[in-house]
Protein backbone atom coordinates (compact mmCIF):
# COMPACT_ATOMS: atom_id res chain seq x y z
CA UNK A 1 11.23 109.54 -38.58
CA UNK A 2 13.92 108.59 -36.25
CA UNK A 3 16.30 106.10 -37.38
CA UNK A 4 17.97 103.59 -34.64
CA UNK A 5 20.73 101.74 -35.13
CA UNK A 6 19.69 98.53 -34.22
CA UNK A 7 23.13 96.88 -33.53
CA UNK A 8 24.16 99.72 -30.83
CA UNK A 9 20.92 99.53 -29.20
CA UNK A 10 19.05 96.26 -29.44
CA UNK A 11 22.20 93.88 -29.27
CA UNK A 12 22.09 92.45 -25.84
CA UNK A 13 25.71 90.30 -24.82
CA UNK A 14 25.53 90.24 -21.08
CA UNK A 15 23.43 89.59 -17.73
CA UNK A 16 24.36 90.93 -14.57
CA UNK A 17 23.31 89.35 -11.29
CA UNK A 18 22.77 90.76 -8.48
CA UNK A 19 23.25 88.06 -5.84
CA UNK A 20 20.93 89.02 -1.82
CA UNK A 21 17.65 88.91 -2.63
CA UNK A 22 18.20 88.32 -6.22
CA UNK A 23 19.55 84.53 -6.86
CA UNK A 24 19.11 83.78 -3.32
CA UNK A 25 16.82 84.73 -0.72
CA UNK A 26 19.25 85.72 2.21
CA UNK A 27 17.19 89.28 2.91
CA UNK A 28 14.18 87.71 4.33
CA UNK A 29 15.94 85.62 6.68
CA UNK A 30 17.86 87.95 7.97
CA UNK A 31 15.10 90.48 8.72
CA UNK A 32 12.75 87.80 10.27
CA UNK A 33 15.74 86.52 12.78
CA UNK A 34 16.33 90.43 13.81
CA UNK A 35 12.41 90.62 14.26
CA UNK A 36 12.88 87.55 16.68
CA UNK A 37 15.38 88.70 19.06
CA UNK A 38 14.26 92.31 19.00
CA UNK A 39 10.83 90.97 20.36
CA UNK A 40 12.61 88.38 22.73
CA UNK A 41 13.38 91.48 24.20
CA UNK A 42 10.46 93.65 24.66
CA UNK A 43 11.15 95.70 21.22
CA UNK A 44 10.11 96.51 17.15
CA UNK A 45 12.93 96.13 14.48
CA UNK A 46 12.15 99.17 12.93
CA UNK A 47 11.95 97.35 9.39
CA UNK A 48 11.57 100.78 7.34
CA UNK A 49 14.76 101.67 8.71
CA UNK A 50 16.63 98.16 7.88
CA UNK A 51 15.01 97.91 4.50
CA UNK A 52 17.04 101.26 3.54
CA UNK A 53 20.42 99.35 4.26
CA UNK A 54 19.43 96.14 1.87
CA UNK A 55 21.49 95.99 -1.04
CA UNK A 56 24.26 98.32 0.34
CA UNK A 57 24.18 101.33 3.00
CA UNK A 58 23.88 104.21 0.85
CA UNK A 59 20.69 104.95 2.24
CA UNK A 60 21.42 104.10 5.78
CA UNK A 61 23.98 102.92 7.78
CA UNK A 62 21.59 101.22 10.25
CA UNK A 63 23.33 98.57 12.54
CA UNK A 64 20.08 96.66 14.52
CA UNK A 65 22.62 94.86 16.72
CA UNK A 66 23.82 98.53 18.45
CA UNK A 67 20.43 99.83 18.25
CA UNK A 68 18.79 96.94 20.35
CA UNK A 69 21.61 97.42 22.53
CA UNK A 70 21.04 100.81 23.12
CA UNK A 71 17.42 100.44 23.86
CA UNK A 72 18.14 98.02 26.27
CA UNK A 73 20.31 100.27 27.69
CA UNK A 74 23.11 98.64 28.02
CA UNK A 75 22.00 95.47 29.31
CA UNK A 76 22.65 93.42 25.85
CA UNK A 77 26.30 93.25 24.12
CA UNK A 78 26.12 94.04 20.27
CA UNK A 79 29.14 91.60 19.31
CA UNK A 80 27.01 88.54 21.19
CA UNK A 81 24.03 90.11 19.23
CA UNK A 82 25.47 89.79 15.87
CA UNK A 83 26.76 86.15 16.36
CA UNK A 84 23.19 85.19 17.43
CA UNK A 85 21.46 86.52 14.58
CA UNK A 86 24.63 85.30 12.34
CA UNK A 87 24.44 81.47 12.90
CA UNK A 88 20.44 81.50 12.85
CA UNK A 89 19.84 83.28 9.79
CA UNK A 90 22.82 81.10 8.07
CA UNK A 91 21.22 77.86 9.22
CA UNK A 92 17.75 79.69 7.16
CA UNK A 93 19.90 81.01 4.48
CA UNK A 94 21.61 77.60 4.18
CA UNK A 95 18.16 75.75 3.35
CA UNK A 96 16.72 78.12 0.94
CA UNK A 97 16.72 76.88 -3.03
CA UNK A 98 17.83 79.59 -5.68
CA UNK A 99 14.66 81.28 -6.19
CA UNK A 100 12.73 80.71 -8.89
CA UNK A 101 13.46 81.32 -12.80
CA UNK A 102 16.98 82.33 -12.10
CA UNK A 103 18.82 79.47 -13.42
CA UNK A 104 16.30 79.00 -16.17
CA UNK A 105 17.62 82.79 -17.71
CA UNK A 106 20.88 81.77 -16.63
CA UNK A 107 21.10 78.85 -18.49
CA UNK A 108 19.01 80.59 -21.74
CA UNK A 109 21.67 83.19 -21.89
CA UNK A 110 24.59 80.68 -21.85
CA UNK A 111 23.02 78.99 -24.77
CA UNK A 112 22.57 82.23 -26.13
CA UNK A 113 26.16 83.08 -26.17
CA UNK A 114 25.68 85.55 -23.45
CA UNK A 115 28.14 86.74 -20.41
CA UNK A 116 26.76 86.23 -17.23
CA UNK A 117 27.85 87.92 -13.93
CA UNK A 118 27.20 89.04 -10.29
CA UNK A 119 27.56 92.42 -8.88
CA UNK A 120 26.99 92.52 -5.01
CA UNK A 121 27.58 94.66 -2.22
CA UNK A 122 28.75 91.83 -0.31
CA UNK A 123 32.24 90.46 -0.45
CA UNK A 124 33.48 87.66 -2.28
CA UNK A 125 33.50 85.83 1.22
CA UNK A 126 30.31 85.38 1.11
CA UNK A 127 29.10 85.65 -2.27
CA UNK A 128 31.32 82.81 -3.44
CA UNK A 129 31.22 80.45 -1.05
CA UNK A 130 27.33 80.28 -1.08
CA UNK A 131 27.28 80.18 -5.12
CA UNK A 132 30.17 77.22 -4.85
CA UNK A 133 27.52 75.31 -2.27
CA UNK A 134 24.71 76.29 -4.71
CA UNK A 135 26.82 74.62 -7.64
CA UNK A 136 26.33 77.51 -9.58
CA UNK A 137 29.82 79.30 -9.54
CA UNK A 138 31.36 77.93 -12.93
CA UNK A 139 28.24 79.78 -14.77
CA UNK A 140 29.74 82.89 -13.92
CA UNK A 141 32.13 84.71 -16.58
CA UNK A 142 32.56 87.43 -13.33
CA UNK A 143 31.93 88.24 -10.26
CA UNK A 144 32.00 91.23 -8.62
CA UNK A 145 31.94 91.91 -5.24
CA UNK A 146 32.52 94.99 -2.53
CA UNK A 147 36.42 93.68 -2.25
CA UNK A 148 36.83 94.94 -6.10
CA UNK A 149 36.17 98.32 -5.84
CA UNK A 150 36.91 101.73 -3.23
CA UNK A 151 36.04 101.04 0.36
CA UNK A 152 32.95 102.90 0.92
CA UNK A 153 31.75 102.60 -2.92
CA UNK A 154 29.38 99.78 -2.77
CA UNK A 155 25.61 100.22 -4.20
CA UNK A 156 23.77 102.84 -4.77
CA UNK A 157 27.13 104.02 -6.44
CA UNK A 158 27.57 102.52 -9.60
CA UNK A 159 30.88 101.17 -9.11
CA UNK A 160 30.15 97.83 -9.20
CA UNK A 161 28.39 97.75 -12.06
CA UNK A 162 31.13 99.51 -14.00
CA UNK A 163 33.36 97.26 -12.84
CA UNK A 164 31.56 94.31 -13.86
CA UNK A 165 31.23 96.27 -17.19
CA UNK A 166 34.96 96.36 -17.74
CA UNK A 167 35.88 92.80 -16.91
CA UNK A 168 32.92 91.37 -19.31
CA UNK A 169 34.28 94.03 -22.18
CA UNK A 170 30.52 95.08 -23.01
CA UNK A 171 29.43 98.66 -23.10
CA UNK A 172 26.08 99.92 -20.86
CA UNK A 173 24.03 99.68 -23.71
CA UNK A 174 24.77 95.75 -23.95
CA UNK A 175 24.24 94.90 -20.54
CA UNK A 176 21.13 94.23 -18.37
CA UNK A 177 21.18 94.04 -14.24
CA UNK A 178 18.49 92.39 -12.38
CA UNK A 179 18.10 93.54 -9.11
CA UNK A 180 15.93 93.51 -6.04
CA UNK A 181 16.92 96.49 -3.74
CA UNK A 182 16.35 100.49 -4.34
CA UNK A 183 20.06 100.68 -3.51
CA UNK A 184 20.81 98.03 -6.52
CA UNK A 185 18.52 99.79 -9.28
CA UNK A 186 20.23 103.49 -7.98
CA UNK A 187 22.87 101.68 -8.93
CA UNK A 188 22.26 100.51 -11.72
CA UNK A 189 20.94 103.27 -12.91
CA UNK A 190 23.86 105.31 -12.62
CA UNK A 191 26.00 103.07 -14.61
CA UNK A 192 23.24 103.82 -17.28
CA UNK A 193 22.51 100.36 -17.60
CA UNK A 194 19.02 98.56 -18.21
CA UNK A 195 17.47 97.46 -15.44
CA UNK A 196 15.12 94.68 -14.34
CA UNK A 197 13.55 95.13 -10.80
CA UNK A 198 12.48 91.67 -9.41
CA UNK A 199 11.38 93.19 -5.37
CA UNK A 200 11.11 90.30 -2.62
CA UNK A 201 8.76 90.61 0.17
CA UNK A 202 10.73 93.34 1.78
CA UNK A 203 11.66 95.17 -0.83
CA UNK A 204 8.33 95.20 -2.09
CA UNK A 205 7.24 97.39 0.43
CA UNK A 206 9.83 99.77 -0.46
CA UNK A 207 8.03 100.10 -4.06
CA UNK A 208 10.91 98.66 -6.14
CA UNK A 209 10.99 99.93 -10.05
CA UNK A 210 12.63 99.35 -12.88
CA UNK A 211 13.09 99.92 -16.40
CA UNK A 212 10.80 96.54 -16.00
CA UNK A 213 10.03 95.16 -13.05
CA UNK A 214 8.57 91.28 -12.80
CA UNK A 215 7.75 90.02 -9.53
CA UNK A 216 9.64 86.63 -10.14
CA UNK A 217 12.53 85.69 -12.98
CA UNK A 218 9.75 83.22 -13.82
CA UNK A 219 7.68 85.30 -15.65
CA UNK A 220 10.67 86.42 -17.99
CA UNK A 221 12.37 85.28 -20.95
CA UNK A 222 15.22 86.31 -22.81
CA UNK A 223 12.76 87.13 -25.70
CA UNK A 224 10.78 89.11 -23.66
CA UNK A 225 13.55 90.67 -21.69
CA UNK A 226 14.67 92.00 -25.11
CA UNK A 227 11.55 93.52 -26.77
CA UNK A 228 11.43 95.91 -23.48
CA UNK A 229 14.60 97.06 -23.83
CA UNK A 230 13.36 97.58 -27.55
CA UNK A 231 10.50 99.14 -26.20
CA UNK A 232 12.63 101.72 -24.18
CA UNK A 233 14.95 103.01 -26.31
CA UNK A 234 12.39 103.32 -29.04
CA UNK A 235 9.92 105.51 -26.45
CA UNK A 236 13.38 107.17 -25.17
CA UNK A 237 14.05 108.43 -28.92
């Protein structure tokens, strides 16, 4: 019979975040507002294409604004593209609620005496000025975000992760990331960490997985969250 130690693998002391699609729903905005303007014009986003870029670009470095551009051939200006489809997915973005069950594990952890933090692709820019207007920056022991690592090493490398790893002083095996993208469980993944897929309507399509995968933070708890990892390791030995 195998033995396992249970305080290497089964003690869990932190929660990583990712923060698009994850505690926010910025992705589905953003695609719908591209579908808009690509129709306005007589074209299809291809979505397939876009979906590979959400989360990071290490599956794609697809840019919608030059390729609408180029199908119109010519006619329509990529920089006046961009700012279009900037200020009308923020005024979206900027009415959505955190999504659902993601301040309820937040806040479960914290009493827990858990470390909470947010890995994302996108820079701190972004990331913490909408999680300041969201009220929910002080719950954060770190965040992460494309500004603290290499240029070019965003998801579905695992640099962020590790990162995150460092500055919270946990090792893999302590940690789980929730994410939402293929790029962010790649990336996870690498960083050998437990992962909890939680897809959103477009990522869905992409057939998100996990080590667990939920369709909402809703349907988790902390309790629950640990007797999979339990689960895991146990099958994994």
């Amino acid at each position: 019979m195998t033995k396992i130690s249970v305080k290497k693998v089964f003690m869990l002391k932190a929660l990583i975040f990712d923060f698009d699609g994850l505690i926010l729903d910025t992705e589905t905005p953003e695609v719908s507002v591209w579908q808009s303007i690509y129709r306005e014009h007589g074209f299809e986003l291809p979505v397939d294409e876009w979906a590979k870029t959400v989360g990071g670009y290490g599956l794609s470095n697809f840019d919608p604004a030059t390729h609408l551009a180029d199908l119109s051939s010519g006619r329509l200006n990529p920089a006046e593209l961009k700012i279009r489809y900037r200020q009308e997915s923020d005024a979206i973005i900027h009415a959505n609620p955190i999504l659902p069950g993601v301040m309820e594990i937040i806040e479960e952890a914290k009493r827990g005496g858990l470390k909470v933090a947010i890995g994302s692709s996108s820079p701190h820019s972004w990331v913490d000025t909408h999680a300041q207007r969201l009220g929910i920056f002080d719950y954060f022991d770190e965040i992460i975000c494309s500004d603290d690592i290499a240029f070019g090493k965003t998801k579905p490398n695992p640099d962020i992760y590790l990162k995150a790893l460092e500055r919270l002083q946990v090792e893999n095996s302590a940690a789980v990331v929730f994410e939402d993208s293929p790029n962010g469980v790649l990336a996870a993944q690498r960083a050998n960490i437990f992962v909890v897929a939680v897809p959103n309507p477009l990522t869905e399509k992409m057939g998100v997985t996990g080590d667990l995968t939920v369709s909402s933070l809703a349907e988790l708890s902390l309790r629950e969250l640990s007797n999979a990892r339990k689960d895991r390791h146990v099958c994994d030995d």
